[in-house]
PDB file of N, CA and C in Angstrom:
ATOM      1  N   UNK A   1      16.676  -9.043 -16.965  1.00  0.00           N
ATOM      2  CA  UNK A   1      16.640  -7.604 -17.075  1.00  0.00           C
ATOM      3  C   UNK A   1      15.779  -7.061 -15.938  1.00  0.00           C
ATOM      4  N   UNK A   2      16.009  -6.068 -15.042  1.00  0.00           N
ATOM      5  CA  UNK A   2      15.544  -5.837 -13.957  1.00  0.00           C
ATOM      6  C   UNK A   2      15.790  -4.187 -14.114  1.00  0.00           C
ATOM      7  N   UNK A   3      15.085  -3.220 -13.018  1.00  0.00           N
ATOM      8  CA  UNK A   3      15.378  -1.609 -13.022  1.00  0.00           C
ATOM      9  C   UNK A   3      15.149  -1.504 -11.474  1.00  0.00           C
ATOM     10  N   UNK A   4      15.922  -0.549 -11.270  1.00  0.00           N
ATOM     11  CA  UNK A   4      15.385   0.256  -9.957  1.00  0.00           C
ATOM     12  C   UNK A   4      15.019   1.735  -9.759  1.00  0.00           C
ATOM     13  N   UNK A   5      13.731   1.505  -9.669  1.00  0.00           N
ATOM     14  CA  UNK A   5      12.922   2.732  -9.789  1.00  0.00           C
ATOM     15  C   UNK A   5      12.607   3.342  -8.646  1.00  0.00           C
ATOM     16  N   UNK A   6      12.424   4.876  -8.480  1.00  0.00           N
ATOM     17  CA  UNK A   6      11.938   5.799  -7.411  1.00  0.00           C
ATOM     18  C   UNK A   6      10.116   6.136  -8.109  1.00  0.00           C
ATOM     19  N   UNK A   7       9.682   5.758  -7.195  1.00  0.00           N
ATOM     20  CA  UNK A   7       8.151   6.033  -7.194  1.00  0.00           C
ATOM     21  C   UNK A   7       7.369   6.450  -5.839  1.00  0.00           C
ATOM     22  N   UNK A   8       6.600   7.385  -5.734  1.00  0.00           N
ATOM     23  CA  UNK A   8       6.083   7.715  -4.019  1.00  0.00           C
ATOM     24  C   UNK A   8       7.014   7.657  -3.110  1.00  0.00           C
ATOM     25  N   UNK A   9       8.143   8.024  -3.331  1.00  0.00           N
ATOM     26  CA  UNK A   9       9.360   8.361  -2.499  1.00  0.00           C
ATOM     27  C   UNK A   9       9.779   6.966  -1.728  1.00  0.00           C
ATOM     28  N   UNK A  10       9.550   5.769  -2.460  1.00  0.00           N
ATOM     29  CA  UNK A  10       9.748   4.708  -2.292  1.00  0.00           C
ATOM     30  C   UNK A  10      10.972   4.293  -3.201  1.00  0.00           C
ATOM     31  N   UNK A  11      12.002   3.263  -3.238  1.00  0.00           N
ATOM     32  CA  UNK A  11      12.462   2.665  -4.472  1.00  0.00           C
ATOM     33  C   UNK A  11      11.981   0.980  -4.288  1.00  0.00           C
ATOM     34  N   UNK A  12      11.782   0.399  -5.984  1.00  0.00           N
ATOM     35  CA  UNK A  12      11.361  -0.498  -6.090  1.00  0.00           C
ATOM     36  C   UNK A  12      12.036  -1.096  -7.450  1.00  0.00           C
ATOM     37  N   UNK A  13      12.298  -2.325  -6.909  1.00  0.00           N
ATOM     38  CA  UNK A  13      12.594  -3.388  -8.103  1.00  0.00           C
ATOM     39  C   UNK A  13      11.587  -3.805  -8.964  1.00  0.00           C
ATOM     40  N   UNK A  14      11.901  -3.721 -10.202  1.00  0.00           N
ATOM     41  CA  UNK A  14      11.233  -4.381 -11.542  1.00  0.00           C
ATOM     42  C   UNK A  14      11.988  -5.261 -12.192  1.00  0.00           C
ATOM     43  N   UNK A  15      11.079  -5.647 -12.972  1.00  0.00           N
ATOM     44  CA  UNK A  15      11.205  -6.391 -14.402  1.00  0.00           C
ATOM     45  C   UNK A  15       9.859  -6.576 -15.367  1.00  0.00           C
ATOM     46  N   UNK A  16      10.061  -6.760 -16.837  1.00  0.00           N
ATOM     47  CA  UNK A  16       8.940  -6.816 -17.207  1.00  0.00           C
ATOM     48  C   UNK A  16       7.905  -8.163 -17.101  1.00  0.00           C
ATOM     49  N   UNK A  17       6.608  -7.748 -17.226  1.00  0.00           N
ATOM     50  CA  UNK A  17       5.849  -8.665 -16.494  1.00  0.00           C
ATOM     51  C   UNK A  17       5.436  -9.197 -14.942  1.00  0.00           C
ATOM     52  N   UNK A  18       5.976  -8.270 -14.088  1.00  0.00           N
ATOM     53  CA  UNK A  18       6.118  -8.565 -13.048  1.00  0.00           C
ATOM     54  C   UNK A  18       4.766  -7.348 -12.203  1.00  0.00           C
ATOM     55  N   UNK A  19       4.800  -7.371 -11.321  1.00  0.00           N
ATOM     56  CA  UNK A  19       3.024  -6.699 -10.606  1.00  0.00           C
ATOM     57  C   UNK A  19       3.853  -6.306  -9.177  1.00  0.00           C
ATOM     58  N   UNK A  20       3.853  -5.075  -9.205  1.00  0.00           N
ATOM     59  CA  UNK A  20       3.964  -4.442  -7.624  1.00  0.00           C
ATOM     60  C   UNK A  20       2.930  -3.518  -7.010  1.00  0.00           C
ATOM     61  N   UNK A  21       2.943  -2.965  -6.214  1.00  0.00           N
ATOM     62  CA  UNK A  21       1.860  -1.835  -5.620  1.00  0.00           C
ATOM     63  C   UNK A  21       2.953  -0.935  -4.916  1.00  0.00           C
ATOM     64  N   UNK A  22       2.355  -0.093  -4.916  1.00  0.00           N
ATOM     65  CA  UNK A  22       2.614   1.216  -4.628  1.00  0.00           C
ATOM     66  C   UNK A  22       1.443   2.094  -3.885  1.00  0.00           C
ATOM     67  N   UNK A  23       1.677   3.184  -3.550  1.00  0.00           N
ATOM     68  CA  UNK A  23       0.506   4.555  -3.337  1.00  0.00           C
ATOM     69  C   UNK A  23      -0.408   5.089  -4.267  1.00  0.00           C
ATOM     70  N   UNK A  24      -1.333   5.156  -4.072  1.00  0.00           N
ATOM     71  CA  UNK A  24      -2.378   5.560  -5.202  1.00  0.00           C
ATOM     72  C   UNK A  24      -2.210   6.292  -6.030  1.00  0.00           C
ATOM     73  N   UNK A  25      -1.870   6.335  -7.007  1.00  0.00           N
ATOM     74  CA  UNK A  25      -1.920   6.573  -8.254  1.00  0.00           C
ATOM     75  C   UNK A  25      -2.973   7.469  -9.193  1.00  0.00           C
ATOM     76  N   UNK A  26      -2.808   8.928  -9.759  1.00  0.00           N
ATOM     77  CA  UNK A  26      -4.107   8.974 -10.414  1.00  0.00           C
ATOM     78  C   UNK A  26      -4.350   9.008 -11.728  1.00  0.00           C
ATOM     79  N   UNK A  27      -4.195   7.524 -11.917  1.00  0.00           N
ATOM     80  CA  UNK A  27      -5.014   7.031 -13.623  1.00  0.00           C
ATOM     81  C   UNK A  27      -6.171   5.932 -13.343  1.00  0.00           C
ATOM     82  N   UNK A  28      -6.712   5.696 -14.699  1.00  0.00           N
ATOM     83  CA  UNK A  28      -7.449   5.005 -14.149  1.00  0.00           C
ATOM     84  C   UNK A  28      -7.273   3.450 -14.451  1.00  0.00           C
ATOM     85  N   UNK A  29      -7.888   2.194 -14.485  1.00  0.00           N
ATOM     86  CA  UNK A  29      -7.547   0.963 -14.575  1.00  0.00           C
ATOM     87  C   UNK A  29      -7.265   0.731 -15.999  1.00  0.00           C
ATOM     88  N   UNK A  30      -6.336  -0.163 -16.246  1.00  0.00           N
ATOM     89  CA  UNK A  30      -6.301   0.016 -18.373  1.00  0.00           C
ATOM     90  C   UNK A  30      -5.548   0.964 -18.983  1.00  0.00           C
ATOM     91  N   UNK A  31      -4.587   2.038 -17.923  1.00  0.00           N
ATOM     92  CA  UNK A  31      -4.183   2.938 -18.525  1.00  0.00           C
ATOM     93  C   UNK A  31      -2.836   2.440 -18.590  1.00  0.00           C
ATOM     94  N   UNK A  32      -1.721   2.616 -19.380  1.00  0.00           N
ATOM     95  CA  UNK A  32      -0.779   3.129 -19.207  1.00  0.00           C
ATOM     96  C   UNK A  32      -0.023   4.445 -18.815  1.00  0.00           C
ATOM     97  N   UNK A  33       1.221   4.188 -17.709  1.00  0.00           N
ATOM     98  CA  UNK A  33       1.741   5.267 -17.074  1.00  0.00           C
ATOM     99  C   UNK A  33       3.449   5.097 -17.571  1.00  0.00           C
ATOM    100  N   UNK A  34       3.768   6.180 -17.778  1.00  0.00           N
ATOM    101  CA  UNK A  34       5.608   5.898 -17.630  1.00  0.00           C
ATOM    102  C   UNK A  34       6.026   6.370 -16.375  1.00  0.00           C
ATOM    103  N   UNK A  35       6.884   5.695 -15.929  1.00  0.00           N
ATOM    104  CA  UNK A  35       7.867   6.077 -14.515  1.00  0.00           C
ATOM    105  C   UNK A  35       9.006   6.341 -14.866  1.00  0.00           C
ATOM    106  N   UNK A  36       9.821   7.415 -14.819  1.00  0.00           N
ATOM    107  CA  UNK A  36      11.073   8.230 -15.055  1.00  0.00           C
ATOM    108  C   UNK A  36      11.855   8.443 -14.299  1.00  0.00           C
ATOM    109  N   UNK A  37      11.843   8.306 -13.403  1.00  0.00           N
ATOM    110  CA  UNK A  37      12.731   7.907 -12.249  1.00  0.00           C
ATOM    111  C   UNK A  37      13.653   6.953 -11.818  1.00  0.00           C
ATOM    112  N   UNK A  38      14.433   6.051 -12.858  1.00  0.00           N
ATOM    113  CA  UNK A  38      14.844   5.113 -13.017  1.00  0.00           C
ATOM    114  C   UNK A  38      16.432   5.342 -12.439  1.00  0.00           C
ATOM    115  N   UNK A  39      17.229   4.460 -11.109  1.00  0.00           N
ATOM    116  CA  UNK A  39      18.007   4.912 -10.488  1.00  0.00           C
ATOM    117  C   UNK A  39      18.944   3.846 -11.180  1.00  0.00           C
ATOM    118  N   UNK A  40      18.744   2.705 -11.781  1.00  0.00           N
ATOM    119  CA  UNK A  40      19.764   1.632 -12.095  1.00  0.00           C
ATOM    120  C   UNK A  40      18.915   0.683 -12.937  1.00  0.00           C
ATOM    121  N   UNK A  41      19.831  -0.046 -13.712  1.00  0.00           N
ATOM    122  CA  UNK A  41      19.047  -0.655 -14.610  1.00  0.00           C
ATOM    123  C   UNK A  41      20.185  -1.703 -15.109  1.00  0.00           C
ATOM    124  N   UNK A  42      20.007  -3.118 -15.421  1.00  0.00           N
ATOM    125  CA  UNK A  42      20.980  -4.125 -15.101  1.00  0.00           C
ATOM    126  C   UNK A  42      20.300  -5.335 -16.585  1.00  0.00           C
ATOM    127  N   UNK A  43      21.166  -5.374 -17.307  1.00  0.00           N
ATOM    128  CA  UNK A  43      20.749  -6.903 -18.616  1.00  0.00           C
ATOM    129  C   UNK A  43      21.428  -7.081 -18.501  1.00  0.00           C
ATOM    130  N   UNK A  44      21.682  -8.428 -18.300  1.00  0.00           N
ATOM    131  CA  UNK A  44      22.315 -10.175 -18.430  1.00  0.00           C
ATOM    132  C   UNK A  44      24.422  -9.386 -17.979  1.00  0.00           C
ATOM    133  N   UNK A  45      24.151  -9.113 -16.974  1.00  0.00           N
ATOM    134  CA  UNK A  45      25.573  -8.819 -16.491  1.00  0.00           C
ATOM    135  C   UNK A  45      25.809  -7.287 -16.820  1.00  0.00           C
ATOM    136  N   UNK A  46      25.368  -6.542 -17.685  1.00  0.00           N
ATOM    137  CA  UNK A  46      25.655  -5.214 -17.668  1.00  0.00           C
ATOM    138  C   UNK A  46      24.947  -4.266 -17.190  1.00  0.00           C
ATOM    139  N   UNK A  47      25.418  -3.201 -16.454  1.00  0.00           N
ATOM    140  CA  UNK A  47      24.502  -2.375 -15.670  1.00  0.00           C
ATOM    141  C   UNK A  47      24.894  -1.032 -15.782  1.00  0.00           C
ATOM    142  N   UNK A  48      23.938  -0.136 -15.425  1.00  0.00           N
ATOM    143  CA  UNK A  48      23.879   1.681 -15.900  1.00  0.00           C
ATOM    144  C   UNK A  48      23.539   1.818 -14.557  1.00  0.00           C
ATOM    145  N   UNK A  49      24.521   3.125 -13.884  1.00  0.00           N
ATOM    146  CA  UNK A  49      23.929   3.344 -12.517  1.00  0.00           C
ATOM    147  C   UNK A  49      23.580   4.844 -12.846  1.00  0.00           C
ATOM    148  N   UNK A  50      22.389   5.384 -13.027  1.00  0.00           N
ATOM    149  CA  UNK A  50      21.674   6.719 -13.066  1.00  0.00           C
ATOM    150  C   UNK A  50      22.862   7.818 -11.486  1.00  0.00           C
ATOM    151  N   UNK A  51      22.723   8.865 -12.499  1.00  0.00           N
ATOM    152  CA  UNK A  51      23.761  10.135 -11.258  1.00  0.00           C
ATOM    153  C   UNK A  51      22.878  11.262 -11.056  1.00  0.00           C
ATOM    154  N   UNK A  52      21.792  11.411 -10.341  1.00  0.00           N
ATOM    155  CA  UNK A  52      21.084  10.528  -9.650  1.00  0.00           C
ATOM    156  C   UNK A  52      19.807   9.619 -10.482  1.00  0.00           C
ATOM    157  N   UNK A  53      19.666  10.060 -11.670  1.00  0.00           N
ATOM    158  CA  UNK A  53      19.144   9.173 -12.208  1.00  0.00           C
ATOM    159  C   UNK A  53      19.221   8.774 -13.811  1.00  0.00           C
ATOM    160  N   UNK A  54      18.986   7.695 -14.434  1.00  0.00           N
ATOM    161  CA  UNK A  54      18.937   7.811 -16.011  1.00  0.00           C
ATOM    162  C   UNK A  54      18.623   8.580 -16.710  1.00  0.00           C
ATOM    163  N   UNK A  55      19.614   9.440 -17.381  1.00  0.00           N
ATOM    164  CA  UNK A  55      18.578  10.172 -18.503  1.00  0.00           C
ATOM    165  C   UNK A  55      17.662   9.580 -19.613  1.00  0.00           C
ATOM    166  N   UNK A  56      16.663   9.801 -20.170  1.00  0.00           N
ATOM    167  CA  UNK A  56      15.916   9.197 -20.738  1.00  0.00           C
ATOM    168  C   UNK A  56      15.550   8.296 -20.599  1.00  0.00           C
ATOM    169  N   UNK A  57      15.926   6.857 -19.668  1.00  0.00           N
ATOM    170  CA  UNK A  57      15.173   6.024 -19.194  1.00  0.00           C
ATOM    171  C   UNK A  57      13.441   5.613 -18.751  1.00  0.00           C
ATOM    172  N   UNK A  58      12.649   4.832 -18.964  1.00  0.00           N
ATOM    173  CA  UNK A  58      11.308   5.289 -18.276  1.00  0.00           C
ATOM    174  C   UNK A  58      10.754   3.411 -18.313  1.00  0.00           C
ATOM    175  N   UNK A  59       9.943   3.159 -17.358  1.00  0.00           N
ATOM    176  CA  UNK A  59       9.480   2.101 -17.308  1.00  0.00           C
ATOM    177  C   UNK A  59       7.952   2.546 -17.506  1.00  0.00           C
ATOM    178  N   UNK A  60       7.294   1.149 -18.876  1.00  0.00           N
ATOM    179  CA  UNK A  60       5.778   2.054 -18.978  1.00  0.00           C
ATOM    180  C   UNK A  60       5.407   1.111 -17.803  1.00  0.00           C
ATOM    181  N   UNK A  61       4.182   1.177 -17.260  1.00  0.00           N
ATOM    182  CA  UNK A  61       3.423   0.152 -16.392  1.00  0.00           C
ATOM    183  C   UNK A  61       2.027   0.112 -17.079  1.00  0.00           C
ATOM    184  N   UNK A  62       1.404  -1.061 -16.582  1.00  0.00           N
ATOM    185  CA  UNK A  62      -0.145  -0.528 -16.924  1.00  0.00           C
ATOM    186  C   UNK A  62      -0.879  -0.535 -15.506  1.00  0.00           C
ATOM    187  N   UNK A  63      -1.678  -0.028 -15.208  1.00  0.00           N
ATOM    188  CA  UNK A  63      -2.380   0.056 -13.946  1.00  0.00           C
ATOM    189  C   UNK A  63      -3.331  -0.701 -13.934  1.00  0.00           C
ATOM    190  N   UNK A  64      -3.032  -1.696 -12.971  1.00  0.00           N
ATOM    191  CA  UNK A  64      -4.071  -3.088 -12.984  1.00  0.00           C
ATOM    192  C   UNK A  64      -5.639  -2.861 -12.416  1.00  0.00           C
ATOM    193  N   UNK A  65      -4.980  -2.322 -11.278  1.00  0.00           N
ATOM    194  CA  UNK A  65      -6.400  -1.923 -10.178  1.00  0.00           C
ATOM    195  C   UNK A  65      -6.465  -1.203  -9.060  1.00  0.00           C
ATOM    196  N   UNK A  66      -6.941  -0.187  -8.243  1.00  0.00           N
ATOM    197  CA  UNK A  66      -6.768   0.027  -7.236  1.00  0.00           C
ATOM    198  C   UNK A  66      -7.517  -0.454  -6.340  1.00  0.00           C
ATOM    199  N   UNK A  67      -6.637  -0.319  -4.880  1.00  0.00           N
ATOM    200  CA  UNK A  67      -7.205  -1.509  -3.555  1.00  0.00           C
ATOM    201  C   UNK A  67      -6.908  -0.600  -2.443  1.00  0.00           C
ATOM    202  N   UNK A  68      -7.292  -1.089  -1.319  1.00  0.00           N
ATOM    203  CA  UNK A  68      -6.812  -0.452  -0.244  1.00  0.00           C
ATOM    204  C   UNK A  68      -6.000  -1.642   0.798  1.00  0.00           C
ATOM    205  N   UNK A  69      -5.325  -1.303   0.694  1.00  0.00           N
ATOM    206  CA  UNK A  69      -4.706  -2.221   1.753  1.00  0.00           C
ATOM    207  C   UNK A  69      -4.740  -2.708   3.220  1.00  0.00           C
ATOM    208  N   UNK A  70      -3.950  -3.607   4.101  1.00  0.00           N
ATOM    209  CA  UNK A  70      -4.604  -3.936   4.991  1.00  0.00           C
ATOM    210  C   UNK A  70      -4.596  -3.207   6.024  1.00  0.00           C
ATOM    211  N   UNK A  71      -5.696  -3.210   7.144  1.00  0.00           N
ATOM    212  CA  UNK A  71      -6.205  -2.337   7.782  1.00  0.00           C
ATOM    213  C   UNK A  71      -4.483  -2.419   9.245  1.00  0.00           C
ATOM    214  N   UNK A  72      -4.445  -1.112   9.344  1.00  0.00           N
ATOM    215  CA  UNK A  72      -3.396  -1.226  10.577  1.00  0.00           C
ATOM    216  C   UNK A  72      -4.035  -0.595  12.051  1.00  0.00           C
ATOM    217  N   UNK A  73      -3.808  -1.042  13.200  1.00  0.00           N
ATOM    218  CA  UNK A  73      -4.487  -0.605  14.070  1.00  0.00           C
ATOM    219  C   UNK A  73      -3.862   0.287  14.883  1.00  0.00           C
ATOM    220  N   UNK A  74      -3.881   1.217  15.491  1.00  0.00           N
ATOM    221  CA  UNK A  74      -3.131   2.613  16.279  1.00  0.00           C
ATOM    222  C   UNK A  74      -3.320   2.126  17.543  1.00  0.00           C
ATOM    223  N   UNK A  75      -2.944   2.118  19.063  1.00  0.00           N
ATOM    224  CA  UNK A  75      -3.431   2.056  19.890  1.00  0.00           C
ATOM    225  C   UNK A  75      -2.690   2.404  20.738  1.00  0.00           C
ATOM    226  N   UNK A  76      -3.300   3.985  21.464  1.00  0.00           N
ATOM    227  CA  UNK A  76      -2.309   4.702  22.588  1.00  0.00           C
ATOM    228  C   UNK A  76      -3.418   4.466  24.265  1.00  0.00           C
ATOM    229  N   UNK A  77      -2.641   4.485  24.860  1.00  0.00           N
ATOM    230  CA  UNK A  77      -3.015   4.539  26.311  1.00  0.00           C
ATOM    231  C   UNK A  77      -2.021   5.256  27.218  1.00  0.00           C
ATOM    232  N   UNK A  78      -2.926   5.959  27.992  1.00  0.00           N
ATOM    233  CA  UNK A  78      -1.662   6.526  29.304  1.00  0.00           C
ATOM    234  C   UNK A  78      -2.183   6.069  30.310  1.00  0.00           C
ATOM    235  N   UNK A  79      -1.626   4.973  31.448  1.00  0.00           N
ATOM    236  CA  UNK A  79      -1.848   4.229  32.165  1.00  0.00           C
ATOM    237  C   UNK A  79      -2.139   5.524  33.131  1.00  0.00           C
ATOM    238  N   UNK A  80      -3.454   4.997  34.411  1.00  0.00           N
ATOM    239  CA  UNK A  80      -3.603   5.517  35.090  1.00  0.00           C
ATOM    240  C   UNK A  80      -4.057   6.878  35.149  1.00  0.00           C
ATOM    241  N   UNK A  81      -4.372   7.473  33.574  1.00  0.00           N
ATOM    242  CA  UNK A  81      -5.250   8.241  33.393  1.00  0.00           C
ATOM    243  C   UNK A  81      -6.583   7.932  32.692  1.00  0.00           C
ATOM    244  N   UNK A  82      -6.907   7.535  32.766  1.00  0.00           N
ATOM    245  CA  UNK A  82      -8.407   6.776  31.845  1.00  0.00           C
ATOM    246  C   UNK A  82      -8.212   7.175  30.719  1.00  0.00           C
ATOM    247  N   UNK A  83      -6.897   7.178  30.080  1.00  0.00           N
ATOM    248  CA  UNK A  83      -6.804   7.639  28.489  1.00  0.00           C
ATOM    249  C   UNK A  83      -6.750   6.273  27.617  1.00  0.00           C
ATOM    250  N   UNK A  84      -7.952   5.894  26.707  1.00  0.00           N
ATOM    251  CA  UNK A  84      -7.135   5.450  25.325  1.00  0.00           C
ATOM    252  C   UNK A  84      -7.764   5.282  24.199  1.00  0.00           C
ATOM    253  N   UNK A  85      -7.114   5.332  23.031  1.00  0.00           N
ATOM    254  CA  UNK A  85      -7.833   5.587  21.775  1.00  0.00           C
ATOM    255  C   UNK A  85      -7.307   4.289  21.239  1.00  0.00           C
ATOM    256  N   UNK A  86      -8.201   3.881  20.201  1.00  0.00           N
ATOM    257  CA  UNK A  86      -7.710   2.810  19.204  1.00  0.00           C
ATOM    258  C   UNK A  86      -8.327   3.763  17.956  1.00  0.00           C
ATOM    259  N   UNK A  87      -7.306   3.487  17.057  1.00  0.00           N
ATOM    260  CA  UNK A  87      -7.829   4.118  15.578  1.00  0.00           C
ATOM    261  C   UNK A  87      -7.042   3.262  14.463  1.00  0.00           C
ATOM    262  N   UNK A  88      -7.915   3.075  13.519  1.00  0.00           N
ATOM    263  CA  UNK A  88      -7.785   1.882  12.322  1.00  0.00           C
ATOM    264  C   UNK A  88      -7.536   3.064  11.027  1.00  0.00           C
ATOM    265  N   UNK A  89      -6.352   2.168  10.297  1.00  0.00           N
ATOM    266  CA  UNK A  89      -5.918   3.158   9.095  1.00  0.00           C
ATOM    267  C   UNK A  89      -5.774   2.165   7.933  1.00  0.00           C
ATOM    268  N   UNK A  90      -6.336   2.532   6.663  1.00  0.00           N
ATOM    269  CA  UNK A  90      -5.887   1.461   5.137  1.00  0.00           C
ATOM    270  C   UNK A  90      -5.386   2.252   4.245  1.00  0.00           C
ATOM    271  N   UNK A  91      -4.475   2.080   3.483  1.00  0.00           N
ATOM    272  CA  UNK A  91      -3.959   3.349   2.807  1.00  0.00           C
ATOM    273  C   UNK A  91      -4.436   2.640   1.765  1.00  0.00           C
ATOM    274  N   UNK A  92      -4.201   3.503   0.441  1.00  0.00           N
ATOM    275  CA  UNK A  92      -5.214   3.509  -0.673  1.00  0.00           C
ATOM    276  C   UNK A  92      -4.018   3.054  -1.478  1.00  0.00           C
ATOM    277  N   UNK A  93      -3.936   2.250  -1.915  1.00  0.00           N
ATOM    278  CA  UNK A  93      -2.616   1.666  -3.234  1.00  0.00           C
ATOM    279  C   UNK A  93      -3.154   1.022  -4.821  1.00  0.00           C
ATOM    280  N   UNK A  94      -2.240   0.871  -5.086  1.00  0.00           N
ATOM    281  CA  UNK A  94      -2.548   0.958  -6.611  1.00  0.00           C
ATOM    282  C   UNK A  94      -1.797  -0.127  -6.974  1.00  0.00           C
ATOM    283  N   UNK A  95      -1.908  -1.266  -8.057  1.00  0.00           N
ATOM    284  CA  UNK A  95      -1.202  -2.286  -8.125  1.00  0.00           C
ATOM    285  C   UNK A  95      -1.127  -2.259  -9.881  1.00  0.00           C
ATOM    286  N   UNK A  96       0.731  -2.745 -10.202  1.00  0.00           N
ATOM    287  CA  UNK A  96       0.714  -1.639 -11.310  1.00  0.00           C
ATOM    288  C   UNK A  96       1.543  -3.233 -11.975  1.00  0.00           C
ATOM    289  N   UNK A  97       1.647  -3.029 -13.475  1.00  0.00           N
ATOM    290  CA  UNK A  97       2.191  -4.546 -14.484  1.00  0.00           C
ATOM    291  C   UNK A  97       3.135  -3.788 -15.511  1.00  0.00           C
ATOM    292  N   UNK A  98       4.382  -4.392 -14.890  1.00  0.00           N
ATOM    293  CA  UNK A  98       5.609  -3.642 -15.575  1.00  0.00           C
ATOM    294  C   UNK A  98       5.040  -4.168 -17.390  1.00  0.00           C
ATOM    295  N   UNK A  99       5.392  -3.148 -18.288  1.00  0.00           N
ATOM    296  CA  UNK A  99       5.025  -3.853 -19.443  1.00  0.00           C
ATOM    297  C   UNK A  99       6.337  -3.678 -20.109  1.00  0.00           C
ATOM    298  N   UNK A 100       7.059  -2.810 -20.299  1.00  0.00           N
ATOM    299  CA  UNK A 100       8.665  -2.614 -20.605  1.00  0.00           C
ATOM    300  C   UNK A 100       9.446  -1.478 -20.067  1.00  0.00           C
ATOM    301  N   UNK A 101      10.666  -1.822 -20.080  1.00  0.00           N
ATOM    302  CA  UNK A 101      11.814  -1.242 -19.403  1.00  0.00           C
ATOM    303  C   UNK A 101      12.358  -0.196 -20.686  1.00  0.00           C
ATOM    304  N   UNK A 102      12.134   0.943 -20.448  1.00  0.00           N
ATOM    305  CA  UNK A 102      13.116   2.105 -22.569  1.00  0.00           C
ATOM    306  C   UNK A 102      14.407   2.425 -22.084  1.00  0.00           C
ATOM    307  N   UNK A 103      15.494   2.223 -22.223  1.00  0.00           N
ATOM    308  CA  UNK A 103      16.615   2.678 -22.373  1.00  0.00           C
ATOM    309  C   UNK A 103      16.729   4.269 -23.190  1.00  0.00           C
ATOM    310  N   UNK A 104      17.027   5.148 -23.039  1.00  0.00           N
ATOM    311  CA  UNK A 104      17.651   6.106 -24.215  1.00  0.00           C
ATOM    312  C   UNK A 104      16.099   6.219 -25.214  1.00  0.00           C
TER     313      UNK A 104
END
């Protein structure tokens, strides 16, 4: 049993028990969240394709922890002008534990 969900203007595969991350999130650790955005949703050969999405569908998660992720580095130069910057970026994510998939 698996879903495909829209979250932070991302889509992402689930199932229950399973741990993804995403964009920061604002709950706090221990909470449960539902995600409603559910675009497709698939058990043991049968599948629901959401137009554009499931009605009533929702995946709860629980919110494990938030982290920041790994650091990315920027680095512009314009040759032959003494130009250049380096600048370091971590975006703030949230790492979330499918706990069940609701149909209807």
């Amino acid at each position: 049993m698996y879903a495909i969900i829209k979250a932070s203007g991302k889509q992402y595969k689930v199932e229950p028990g399973k741990k993804f991350e995403l964009d920061r999130v604002s709950s706090e650790p221990g909470e449960v969240i539902d995600l409603t955005e559910v675009l497709f949703y698939s058990n043991e050969g049968q599948s629901t394709i959401g137009d554009p999405t499931i009605s009533g569908a929702c995946v709860k998660a629980e919110v494990v922890e938030h982290f920041r992720g790994p650091k990315l580095i920027v680095f512009k130069m314009k040759r032959r002008k003494r130009s250049r910057v380096k600048k370091g970026h971590r975006q703030e994510m949230t790492r979330l534990k499918v706990t069940e998939i609701v149909l209807g």
